[in-house]
C-alpha atoms as a PDB file:
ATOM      1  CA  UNK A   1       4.958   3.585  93.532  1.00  0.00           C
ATOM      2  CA  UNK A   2       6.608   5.046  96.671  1.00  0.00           C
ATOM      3  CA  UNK A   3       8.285   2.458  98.945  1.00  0.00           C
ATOM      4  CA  UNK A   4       6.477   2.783 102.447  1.00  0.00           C
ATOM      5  CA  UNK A   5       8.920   2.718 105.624  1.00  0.00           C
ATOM      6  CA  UNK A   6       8.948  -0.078 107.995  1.00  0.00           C
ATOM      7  CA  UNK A   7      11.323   0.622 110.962  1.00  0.00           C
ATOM      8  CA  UNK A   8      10.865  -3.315 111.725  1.00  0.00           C
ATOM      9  CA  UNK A   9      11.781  -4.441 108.399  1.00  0.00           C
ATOM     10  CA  UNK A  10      15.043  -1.997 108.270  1.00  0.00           C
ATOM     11  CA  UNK A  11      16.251  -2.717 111.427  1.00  0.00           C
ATOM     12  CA  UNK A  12      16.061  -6.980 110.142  1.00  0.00           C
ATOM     13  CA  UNK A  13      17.831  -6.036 107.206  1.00  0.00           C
ATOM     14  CA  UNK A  14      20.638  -4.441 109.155  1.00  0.00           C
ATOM     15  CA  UNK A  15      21.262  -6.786 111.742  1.00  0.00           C
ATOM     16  CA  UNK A  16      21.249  -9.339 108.674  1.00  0.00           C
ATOM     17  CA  UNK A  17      24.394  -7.294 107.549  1.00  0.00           C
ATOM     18  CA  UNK A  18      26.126  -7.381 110.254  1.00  0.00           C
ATOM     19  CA  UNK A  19      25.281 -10.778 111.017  1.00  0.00           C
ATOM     20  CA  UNK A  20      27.126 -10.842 106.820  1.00  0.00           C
ATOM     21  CA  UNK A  21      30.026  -9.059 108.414  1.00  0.00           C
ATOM     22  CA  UNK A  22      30.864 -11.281 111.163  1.00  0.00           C
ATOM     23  CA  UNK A  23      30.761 -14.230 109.004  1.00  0.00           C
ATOM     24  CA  UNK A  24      33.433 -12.900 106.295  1.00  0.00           C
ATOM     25  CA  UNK A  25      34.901 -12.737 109.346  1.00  0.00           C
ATOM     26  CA  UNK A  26      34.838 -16.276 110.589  1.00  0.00           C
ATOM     27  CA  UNK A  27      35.355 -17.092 106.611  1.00  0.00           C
ATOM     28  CA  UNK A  28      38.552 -15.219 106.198  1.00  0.00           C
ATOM     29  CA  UNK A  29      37.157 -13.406 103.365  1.00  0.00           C
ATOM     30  CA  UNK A  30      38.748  -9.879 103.259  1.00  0.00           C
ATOM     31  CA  UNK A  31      36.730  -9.103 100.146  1.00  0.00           C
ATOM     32  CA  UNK A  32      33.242 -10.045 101.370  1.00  0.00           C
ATOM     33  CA  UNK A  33      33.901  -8.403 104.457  1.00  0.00           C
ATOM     34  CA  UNK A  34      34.597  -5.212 102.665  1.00  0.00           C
ATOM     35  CA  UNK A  35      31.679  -5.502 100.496  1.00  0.00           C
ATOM     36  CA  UNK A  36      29.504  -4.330 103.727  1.00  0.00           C
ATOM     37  CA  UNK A  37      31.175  -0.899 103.492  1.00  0.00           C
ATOM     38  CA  UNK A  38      30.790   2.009 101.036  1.00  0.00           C
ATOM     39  CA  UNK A  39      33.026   1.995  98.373  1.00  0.00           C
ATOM     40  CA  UNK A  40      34.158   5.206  99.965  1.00  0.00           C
ATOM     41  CA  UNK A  41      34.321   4.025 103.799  1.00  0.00           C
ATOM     42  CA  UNK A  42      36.558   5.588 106.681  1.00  0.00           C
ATOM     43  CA  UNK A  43      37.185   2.429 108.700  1.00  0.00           C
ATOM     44  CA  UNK A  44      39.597   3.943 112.027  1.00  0.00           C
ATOM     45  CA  UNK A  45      41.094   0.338 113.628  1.00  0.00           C
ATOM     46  CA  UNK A  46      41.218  -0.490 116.474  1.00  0.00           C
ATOM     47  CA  UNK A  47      44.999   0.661 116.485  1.00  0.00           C
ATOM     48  CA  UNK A  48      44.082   3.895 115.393  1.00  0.00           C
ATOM     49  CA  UNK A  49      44.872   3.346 111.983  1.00  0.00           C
ATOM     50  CA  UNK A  50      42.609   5.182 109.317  1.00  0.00           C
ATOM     51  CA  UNK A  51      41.808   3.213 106.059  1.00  0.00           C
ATOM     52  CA  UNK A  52      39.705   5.052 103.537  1.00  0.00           C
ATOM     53  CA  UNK A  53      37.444   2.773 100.686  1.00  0.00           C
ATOM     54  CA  UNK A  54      36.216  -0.860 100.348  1.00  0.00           C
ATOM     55  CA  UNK A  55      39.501  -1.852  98.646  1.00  0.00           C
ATOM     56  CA  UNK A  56      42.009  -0.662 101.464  1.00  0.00           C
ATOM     57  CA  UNK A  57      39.419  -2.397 104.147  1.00  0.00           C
ATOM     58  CA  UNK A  58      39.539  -5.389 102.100  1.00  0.00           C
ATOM     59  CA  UNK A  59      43.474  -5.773 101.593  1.00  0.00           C
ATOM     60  CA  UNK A  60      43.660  -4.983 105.318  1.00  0.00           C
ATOM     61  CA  UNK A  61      42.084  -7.329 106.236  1.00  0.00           C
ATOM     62  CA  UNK A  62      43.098 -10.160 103.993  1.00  0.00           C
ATOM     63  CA  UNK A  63      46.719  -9.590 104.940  1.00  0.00           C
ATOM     64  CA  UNK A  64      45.266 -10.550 109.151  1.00  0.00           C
ATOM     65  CA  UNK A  65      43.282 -13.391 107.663  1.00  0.00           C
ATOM     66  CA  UNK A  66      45.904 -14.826 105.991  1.00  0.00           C
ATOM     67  CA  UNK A  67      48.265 -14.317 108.766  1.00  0.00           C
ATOM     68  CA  UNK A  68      47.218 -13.322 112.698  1.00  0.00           C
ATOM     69  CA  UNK A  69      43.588 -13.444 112.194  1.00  0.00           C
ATOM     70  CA  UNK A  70      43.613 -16.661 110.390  1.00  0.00           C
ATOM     71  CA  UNK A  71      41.136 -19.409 112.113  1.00  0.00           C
ATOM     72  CA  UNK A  72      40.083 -16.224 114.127  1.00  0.00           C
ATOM     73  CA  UNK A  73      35.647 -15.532 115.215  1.00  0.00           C
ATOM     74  CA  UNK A  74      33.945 -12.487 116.161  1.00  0.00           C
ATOM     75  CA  UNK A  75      31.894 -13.482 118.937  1.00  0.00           C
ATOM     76  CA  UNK A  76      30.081 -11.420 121.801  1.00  0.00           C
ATOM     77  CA  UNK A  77      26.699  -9.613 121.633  1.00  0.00           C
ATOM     78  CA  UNK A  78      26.789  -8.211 118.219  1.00  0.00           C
ATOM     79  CA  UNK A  79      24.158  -5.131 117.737  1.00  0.00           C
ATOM     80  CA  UNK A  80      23.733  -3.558 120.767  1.00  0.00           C
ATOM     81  CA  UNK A  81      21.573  -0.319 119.700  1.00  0.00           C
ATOM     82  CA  UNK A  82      20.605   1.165 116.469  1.00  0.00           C
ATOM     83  CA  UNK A  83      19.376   4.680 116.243  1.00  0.00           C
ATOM     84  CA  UNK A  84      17.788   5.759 112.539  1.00  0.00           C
ATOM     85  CA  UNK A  85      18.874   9.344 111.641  1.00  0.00           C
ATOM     86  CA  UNK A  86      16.651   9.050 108.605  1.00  0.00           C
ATOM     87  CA  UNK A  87      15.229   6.325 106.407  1.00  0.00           C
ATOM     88  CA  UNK A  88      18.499   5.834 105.100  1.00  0.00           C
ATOM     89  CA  UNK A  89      20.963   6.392 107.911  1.00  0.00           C
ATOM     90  CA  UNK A  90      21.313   5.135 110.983  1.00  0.00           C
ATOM     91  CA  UNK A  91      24.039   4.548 114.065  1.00  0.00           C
ATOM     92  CA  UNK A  92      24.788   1.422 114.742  1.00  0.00           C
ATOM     93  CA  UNK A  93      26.692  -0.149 117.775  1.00  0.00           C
ATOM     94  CA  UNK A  94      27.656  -3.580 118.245  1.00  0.00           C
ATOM     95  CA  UNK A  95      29.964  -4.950 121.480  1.00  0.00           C
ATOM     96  CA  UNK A  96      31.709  -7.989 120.539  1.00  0.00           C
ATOM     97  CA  UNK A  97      35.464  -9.480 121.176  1.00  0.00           C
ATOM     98  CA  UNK A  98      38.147 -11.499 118.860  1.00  0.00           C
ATOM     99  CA  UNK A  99      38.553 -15.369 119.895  1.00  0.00           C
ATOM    100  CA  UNK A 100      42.011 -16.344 118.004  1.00  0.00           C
ATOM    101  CA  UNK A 101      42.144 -19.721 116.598  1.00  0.00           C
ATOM    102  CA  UNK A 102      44.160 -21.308 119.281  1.00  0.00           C
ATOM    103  CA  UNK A 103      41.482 -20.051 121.978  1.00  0.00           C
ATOM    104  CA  UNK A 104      39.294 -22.289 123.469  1.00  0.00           C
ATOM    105  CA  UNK A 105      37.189 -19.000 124.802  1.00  0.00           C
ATOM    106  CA  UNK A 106      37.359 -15.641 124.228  1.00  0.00           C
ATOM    107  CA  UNK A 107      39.462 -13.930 127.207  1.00  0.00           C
ATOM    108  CA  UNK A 108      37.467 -12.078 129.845  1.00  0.00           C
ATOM    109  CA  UNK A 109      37.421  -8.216 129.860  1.00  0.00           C
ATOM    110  CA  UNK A 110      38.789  -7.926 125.573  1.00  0.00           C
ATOM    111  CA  UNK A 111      35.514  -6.841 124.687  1.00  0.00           C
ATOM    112  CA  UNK A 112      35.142  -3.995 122.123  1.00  0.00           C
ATOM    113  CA  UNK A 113      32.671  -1.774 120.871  1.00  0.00           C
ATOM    114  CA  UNK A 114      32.659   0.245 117.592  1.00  0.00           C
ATOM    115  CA  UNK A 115      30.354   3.097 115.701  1.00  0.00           C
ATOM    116  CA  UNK A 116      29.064   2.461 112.763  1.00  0.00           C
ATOM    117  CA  UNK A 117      27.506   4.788 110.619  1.00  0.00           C
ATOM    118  CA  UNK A 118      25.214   2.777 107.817  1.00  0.00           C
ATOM    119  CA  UNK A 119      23.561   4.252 104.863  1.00  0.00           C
ATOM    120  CA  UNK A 120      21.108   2.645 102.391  1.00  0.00           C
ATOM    121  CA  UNK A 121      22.212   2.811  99.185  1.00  0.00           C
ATOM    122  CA  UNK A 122      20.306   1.441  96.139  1.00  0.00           C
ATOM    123  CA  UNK A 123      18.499  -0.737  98.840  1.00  0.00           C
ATOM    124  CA  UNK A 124      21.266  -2.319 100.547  1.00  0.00           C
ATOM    125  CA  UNK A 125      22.758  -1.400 103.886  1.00  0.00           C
ATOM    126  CA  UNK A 126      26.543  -0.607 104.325  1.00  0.00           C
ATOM    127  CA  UNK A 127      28.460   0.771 106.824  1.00  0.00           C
ATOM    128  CA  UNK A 128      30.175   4.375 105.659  1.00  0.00           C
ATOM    129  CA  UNK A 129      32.279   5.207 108.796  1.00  0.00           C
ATOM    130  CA  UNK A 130      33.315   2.911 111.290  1.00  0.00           C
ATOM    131  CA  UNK A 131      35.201   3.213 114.808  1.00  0.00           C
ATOM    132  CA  UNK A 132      36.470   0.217 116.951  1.00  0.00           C
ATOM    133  CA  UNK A 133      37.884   0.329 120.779  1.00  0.00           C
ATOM    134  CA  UNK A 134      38.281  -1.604 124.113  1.00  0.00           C
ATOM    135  CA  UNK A 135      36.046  -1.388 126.320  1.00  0.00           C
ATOM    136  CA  UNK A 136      37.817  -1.174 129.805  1.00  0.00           C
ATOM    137  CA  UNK A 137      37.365   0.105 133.630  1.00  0.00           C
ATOM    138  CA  UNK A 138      38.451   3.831 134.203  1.00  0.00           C
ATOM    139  CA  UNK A 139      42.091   3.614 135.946  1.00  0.00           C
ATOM    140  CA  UNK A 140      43.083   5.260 139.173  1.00  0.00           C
ATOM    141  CA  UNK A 141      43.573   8.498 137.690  1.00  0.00           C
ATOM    142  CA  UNK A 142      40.689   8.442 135.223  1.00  0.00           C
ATOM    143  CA  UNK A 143      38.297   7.709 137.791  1.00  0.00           C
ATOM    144  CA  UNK A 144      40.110  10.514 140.521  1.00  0.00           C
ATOM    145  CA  UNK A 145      39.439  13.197 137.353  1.00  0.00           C
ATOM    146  CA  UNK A 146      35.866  12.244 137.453  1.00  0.00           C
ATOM    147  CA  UNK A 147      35.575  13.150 140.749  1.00  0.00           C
END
């Protein structure tokens, strides 16, 4: 029996992942976070740094939980779009910001947004490639090259 598509029902299950994401996050669970990626995932930091497969995401991140991270939330907007490529693949952005554990509010104007490519696999949604940055005003030259 062939599995009819329900854009509605997809984009519920995704969200629900990411809404799985953030709280590994708030958990300090390097290995559950990672087990929302592919086991072959290109996950670029937000320091540029490029790690490649669940395990390096999850050791990564283990090593902030248990140190800078630790105590840390994800907070912010979460998903902010999702486009579907196919049934199985779709671009997903979310715009969120860091709040450290001795924060009483997230700072003003740390925001970040990052690219996530998701694929289904065997019926669950995980992100394959993912890109993080800050989201910040154009400078004084930035702006005068736009011109």
């Amino acid at each position: 029996m062939r599995t009819v598509y329900n854009q509605k029902d997809e984009t519920l299950e995704l969200r629900a992942m990411f809404v799985s994401l953030a709280k590994a996050w708030d958990n300090g669970d390097g290995a559950a976070f990672a087990d929302c990626f592919t086991e072959d995932c290109d996950y670029v930091t937000f320091s540029g740094d490029h790690l490649k497969g669940r395990k390096e995401v999850a050791d990564m991140h283990q090593k902030l939980f248990d140190g800078v991270l630790r105590g840390s939330k994800m907070e912010g907007e979460g998903v902010s779009s999702i486009r579907f490529i196919s049934n199985e693949l779709a671009i997903v952005h979310n715009v969120g910001t860091i709040r450290l554990r001795w924060q009483k509010k997230a700072p003003k104007g740390r925001n970040s947004i990052n690219t996530n490519v998701v694929v289904k696999e065997h019926g669950t949604w995980r992100i394959s490639a993912f890109h993080n940055c800050r989201i910040k005003a154009p400078n004084f030259v930035q702006k005068w090259m736009m011109k």
